[in-house]
PDB file of N, CA and C in Angstrom:
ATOM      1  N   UNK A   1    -129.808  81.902 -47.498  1.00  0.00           N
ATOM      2  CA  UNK A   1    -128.632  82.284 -48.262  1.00  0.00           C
ATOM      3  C   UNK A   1    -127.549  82.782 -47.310  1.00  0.00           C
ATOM      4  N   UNK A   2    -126.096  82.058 -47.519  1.00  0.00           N
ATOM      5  CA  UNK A   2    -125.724  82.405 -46.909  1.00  0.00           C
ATOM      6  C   UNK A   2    -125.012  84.209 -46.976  1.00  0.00           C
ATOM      7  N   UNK A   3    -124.069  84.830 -46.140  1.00  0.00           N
ATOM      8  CA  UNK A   3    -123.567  85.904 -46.553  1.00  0.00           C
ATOM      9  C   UNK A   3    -121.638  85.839 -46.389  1.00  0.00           C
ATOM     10  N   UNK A   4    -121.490  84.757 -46.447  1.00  0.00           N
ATOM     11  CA  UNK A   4    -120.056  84.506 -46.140  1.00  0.00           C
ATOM     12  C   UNK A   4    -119.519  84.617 -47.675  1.00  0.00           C
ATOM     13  N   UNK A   5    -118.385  84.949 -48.313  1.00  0.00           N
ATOM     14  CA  UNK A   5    -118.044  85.231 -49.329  1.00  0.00           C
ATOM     15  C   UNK A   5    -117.276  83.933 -49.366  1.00  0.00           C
ATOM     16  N   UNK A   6    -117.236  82.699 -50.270  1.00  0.00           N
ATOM     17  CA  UNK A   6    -116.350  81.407 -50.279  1.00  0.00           C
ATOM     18  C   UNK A   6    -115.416  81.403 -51.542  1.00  0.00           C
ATOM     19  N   UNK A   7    -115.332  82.889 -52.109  1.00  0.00           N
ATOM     20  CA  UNK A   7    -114.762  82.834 -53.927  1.00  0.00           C
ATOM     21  C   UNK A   7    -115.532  82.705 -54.903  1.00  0.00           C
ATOM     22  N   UNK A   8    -117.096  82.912 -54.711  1.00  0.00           N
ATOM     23  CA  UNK A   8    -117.833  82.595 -55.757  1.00  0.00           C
ATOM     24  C   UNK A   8    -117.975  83.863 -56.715  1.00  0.00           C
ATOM     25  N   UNK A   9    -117.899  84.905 -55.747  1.00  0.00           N
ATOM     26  CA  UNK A   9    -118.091  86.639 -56.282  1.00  0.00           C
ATOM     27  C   UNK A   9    -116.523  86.978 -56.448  1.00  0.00           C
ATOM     28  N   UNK A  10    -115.032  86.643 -56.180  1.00  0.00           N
ATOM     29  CA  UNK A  10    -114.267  87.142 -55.934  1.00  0.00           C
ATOM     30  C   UNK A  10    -113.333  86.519 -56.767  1.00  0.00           C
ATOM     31  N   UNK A  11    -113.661  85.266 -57.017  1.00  0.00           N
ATOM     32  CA  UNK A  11    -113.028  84.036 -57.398  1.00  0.00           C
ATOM     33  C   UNK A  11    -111.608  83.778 -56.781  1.00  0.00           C
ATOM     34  N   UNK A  12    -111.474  84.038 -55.370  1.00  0.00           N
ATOM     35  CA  UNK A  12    -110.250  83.760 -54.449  1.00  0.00           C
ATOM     36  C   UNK A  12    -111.071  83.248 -53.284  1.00  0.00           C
ATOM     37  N   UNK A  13    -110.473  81.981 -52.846  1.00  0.00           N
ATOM     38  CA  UNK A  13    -110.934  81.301 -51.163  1.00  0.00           C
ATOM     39  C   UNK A  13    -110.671  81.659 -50.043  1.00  0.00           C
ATOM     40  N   UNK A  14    -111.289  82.250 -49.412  1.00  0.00           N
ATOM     41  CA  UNK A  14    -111.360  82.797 -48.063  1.00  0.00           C
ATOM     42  C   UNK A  14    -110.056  82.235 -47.418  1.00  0.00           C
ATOM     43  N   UNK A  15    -109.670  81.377 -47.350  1.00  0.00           N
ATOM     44  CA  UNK A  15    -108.606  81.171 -46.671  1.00  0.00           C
ATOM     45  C   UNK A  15    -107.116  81.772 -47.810  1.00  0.00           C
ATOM     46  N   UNK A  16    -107.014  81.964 -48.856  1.00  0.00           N
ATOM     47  CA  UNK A  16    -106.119  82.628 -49.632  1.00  0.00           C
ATOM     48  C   UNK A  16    -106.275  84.131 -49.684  1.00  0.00           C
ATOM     49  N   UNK A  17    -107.763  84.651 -49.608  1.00  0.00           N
ATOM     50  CA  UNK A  17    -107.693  85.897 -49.653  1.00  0.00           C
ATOM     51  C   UNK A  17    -106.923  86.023 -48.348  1.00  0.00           C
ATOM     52  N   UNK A  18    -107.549  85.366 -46.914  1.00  0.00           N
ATOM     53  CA  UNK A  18    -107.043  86.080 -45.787  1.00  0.00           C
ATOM     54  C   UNK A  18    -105.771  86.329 -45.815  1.00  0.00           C
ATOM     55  N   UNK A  19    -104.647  85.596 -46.421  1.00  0.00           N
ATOM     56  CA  UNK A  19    -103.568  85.172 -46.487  1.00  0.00           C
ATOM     57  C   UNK A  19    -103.065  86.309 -47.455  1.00  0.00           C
ATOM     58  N   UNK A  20    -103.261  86.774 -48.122  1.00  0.00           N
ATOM     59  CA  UNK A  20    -102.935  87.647 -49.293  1.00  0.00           C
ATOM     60  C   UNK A  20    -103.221  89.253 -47.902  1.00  0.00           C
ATOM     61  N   UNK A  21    -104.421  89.247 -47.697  1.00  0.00           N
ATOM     62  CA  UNK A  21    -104.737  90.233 -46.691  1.00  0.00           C
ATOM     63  C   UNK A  21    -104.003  90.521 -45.409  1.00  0.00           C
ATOM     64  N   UNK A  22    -103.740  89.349 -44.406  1.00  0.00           N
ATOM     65  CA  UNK A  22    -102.506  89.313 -44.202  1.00  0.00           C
ATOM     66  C   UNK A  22    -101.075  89.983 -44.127  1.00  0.00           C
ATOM     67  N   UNK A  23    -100.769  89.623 -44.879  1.00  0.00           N
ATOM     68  CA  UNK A  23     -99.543  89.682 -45.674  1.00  0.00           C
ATOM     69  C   UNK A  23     -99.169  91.217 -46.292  1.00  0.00           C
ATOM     70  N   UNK A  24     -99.910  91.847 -46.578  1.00  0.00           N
ATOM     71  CA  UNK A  24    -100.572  93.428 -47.533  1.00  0.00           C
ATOM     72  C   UNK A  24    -100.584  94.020 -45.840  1.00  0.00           C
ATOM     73  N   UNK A  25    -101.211  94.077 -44.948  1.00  0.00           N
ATOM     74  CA  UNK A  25    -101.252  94.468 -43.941  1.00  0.00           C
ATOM     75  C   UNK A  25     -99.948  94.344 -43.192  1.00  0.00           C
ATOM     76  N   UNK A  26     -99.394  93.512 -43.166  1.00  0.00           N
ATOM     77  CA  UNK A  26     -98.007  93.369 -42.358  1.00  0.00           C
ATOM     78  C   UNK A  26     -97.239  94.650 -42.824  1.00  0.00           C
ATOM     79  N   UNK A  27     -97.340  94.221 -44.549  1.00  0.00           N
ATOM     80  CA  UNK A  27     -95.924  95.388 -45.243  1.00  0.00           C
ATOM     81  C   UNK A  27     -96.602  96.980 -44.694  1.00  0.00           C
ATOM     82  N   UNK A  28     -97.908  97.175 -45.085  1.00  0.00           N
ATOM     83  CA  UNK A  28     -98.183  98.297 -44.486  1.00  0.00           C
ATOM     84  C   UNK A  28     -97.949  98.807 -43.296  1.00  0.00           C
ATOM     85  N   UNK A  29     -97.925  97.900 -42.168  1.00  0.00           N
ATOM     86  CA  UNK A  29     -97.714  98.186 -40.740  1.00  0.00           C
ATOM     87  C   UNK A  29     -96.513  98.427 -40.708  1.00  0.00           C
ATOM     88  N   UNK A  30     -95.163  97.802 -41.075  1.00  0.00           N
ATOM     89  CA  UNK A  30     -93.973  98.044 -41.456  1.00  0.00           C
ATOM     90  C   UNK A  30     -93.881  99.440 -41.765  1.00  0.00           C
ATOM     91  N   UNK A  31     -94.220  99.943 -42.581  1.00  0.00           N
ATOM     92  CA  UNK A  31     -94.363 100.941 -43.376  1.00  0.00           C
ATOM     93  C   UNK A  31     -94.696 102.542 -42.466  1.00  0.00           C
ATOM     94  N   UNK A  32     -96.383 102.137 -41.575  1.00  0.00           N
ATOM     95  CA  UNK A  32     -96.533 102.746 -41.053  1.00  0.00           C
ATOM     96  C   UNK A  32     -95.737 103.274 -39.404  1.00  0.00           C
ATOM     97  N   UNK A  33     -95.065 102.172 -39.001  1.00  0.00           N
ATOM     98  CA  UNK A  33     -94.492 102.287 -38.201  1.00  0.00           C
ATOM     99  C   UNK A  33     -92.964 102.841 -38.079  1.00  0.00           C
ATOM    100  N   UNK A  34     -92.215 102.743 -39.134  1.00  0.00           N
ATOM    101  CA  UNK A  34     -91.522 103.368 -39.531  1.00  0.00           C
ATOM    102  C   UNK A  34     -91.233 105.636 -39.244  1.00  0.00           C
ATOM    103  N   UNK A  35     -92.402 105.741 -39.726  1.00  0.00           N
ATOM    104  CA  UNK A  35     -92.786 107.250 -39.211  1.00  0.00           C
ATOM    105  C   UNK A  35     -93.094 107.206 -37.844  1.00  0.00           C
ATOM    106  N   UNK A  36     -93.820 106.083 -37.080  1.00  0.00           N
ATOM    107  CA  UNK A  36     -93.883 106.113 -35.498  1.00  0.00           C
ATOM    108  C   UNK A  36     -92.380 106.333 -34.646  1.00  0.00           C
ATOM    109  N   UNK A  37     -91.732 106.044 -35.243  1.00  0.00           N
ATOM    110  CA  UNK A  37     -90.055 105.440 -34.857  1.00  0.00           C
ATOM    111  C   UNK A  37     -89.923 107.088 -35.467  1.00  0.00           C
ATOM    112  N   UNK A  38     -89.476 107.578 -36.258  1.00  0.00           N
ATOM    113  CA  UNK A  38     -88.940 108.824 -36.754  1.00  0.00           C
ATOM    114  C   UNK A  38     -90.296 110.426 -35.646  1.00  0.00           C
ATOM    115  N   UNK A  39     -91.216 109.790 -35.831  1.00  0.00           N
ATOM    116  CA  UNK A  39     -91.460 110.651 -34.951  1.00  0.00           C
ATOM    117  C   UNK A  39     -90.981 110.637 -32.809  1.00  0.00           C
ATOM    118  N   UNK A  40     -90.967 109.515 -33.068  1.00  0.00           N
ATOM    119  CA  UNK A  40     -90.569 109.499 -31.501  1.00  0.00           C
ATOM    120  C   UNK A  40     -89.160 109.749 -31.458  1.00  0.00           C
ATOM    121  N   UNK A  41     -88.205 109.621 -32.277  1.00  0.00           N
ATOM    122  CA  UNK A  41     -86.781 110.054 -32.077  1.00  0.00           C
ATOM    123  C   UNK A  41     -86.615 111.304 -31.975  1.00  0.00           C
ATOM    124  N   UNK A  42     -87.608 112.117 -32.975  1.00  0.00           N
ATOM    125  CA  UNK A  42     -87.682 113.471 -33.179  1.00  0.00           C
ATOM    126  C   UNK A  42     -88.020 113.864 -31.925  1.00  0.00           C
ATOM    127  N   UNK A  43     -88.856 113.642 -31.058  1.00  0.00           N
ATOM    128  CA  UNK A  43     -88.910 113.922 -29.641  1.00  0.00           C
ATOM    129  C   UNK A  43     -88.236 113.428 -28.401  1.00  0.00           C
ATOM    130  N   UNK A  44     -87.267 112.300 -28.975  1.00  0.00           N
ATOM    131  CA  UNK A  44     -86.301 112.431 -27.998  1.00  0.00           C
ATOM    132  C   UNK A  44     -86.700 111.256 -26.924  1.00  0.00           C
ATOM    133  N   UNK A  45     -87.635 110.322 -27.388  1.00  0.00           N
ATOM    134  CA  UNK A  45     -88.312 109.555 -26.779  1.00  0.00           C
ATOM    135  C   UNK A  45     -87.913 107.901 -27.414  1.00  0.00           C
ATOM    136  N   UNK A  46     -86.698 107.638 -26.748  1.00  0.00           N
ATOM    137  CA  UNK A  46     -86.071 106.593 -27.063  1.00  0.00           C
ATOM    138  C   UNK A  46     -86.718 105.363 -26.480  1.00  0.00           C
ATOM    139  N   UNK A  47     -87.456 105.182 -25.595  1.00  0.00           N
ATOM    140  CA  UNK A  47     -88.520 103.896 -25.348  1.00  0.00           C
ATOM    141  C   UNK A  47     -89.477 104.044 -26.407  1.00  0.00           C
ATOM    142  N   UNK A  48     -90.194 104.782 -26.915  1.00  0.00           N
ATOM    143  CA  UNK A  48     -91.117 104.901 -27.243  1.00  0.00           C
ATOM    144  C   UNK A  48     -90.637 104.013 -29.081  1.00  0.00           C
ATOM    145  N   UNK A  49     -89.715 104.860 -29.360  1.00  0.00           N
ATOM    146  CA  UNK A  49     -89.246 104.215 -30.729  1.00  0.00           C
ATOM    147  C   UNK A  49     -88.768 103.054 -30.805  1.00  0.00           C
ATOM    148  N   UNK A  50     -88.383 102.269 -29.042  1.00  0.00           N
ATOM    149  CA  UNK A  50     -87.829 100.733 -29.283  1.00  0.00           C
ATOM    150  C   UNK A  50     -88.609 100.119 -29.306  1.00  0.00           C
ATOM    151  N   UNK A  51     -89.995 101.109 -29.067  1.00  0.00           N
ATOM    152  CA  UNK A  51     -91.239  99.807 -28.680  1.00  0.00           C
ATOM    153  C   UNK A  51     -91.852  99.499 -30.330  1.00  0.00           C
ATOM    154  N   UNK A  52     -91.631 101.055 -31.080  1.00  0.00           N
ATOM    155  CA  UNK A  52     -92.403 100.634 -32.252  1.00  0.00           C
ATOM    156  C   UNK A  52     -91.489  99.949 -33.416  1.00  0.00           C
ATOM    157  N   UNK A  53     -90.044 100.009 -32.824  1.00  0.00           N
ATOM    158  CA  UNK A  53     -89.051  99.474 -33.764  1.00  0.00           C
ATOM    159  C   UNK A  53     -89.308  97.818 -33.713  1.00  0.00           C
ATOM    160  N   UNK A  54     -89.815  97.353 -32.664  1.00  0.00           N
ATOM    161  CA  UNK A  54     -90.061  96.054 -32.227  1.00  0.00           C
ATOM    162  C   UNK A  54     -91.336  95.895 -33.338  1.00  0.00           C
ATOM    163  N   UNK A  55     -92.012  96.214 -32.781  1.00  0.00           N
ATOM    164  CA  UNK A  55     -93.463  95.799 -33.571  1.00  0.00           C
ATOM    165  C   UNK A  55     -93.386  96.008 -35.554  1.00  0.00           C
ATOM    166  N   UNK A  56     -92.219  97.042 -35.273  1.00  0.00           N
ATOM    167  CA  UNK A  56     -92.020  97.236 -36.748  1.00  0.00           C
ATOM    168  C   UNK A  56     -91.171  95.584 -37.496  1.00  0.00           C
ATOM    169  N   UNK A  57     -90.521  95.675 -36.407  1.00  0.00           N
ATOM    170  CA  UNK A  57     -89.569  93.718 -36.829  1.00  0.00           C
ATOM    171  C   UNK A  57     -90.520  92.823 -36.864  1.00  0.00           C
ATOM    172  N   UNK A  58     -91.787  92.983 -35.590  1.00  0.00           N
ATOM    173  CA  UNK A  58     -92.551  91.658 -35.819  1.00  0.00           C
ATOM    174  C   UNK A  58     -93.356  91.870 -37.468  1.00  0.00           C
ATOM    175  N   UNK A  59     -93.472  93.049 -37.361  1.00  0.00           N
ATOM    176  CA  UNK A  59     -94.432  93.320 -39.212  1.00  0.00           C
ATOM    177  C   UNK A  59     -93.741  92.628 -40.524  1.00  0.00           C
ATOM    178  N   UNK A  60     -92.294  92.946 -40.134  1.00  0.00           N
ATOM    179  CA  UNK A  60     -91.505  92.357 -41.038  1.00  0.00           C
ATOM    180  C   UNK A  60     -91.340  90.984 -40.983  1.00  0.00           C
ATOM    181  N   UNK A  61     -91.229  90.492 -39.882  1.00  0.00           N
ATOM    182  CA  UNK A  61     -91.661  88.819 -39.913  1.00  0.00           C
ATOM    183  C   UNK A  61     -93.008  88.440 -40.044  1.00  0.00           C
ATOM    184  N   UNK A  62     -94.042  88.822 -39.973  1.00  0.00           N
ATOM    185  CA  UNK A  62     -94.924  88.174 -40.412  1.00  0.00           C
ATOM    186  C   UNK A  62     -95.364  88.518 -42.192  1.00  0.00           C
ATOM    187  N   UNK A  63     -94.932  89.457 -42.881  1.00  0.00           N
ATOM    188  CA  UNK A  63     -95.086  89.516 -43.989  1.00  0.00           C
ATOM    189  C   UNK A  63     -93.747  88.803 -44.374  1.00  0.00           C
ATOM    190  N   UNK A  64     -92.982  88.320 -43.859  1.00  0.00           N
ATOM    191  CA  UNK A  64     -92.064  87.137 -44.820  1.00  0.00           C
ATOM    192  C   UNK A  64     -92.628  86.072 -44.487  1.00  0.00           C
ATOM    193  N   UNK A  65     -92.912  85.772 -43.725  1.00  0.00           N
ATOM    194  CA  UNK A  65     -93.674  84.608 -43.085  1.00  0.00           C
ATOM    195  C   UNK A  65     -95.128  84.577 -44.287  1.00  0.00           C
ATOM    196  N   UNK A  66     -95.881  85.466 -44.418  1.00  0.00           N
ATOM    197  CA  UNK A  66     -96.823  85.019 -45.577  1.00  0.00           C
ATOM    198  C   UNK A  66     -96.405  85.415 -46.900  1.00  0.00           C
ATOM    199  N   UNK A  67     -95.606  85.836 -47.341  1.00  0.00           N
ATOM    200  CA  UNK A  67     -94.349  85.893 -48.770  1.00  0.00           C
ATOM    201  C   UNK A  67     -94.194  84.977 -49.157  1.00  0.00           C
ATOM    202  N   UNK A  68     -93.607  83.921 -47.758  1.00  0.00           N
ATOM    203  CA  UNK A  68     -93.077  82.615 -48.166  1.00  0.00           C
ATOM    204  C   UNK A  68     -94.334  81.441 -48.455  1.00  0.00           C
ATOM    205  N   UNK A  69     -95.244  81.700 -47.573  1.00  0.00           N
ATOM    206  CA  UNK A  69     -96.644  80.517 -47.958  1.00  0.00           C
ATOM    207  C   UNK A  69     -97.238  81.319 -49.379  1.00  0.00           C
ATOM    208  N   UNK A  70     -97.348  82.309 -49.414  1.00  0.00           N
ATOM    209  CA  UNK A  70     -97.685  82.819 -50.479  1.00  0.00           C
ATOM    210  C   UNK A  70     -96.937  82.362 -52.023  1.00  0.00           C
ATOM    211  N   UNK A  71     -95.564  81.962 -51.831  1.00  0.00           N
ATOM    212  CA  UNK A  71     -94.915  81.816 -52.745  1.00  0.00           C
ATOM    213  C   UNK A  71     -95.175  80.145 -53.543  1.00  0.00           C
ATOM    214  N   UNK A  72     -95.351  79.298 -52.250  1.00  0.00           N
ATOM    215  CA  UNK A  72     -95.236  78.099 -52.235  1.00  0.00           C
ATOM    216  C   UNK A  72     -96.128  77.633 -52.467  1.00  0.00           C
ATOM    217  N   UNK A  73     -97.583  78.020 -52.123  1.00  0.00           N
ATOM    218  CA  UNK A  73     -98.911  77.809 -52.434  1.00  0.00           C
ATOM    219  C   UNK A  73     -98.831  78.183 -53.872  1.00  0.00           C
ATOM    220  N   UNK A  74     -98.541  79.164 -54.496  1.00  0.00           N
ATOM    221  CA  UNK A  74     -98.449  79.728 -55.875  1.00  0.00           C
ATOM    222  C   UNK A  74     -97.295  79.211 -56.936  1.00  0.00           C
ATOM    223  N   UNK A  75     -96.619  78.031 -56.396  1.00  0.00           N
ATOM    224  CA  UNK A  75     -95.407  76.985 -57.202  1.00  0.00           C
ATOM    225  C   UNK A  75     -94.407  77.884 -57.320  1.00  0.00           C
ATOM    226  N   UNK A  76     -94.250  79.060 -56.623  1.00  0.00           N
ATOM    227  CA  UNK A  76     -92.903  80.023 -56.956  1.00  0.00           C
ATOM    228  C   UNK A  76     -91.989  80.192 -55.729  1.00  0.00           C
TER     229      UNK A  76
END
């Protein structure tokens, strides 16, 4: 038996959940990084906040980036 989950218990396909998972993770990282950036300004540590302001843009592109397959896969 196997132990890989394929949608039989979940009724979503491993390759859509990942994609949904993904995507939920990006906005969060966004999210969380946001306070990384407000705390490093607060200390005055202006590399430190360009580095997480960066990673905060890539979060935001990759959750539009699965928004948009998300949308299209789903006819919307």
């Amino acid at each position: 038996m196997s132990t890989a989950e394929t949608g039989d218990v979940t009724g979503t396909k491993d390759k859509d959940y990942n994609l949904i998972w993904f995507t939920e993770q990006c906005l969060s990282n966004a999210l969380r990084l946001e306070t990384y950036v407000q705390d490093a300004e607060r200390d005055g540590d202006g590399e430190l906040a360009e580095l997480f302001r960066k990673a905060q843009s890539d979060s935001r592109k990759g959750a539009e980036r699965g928004k948009a397959l998300l949308a299209a896969r789903m006819g919307g």
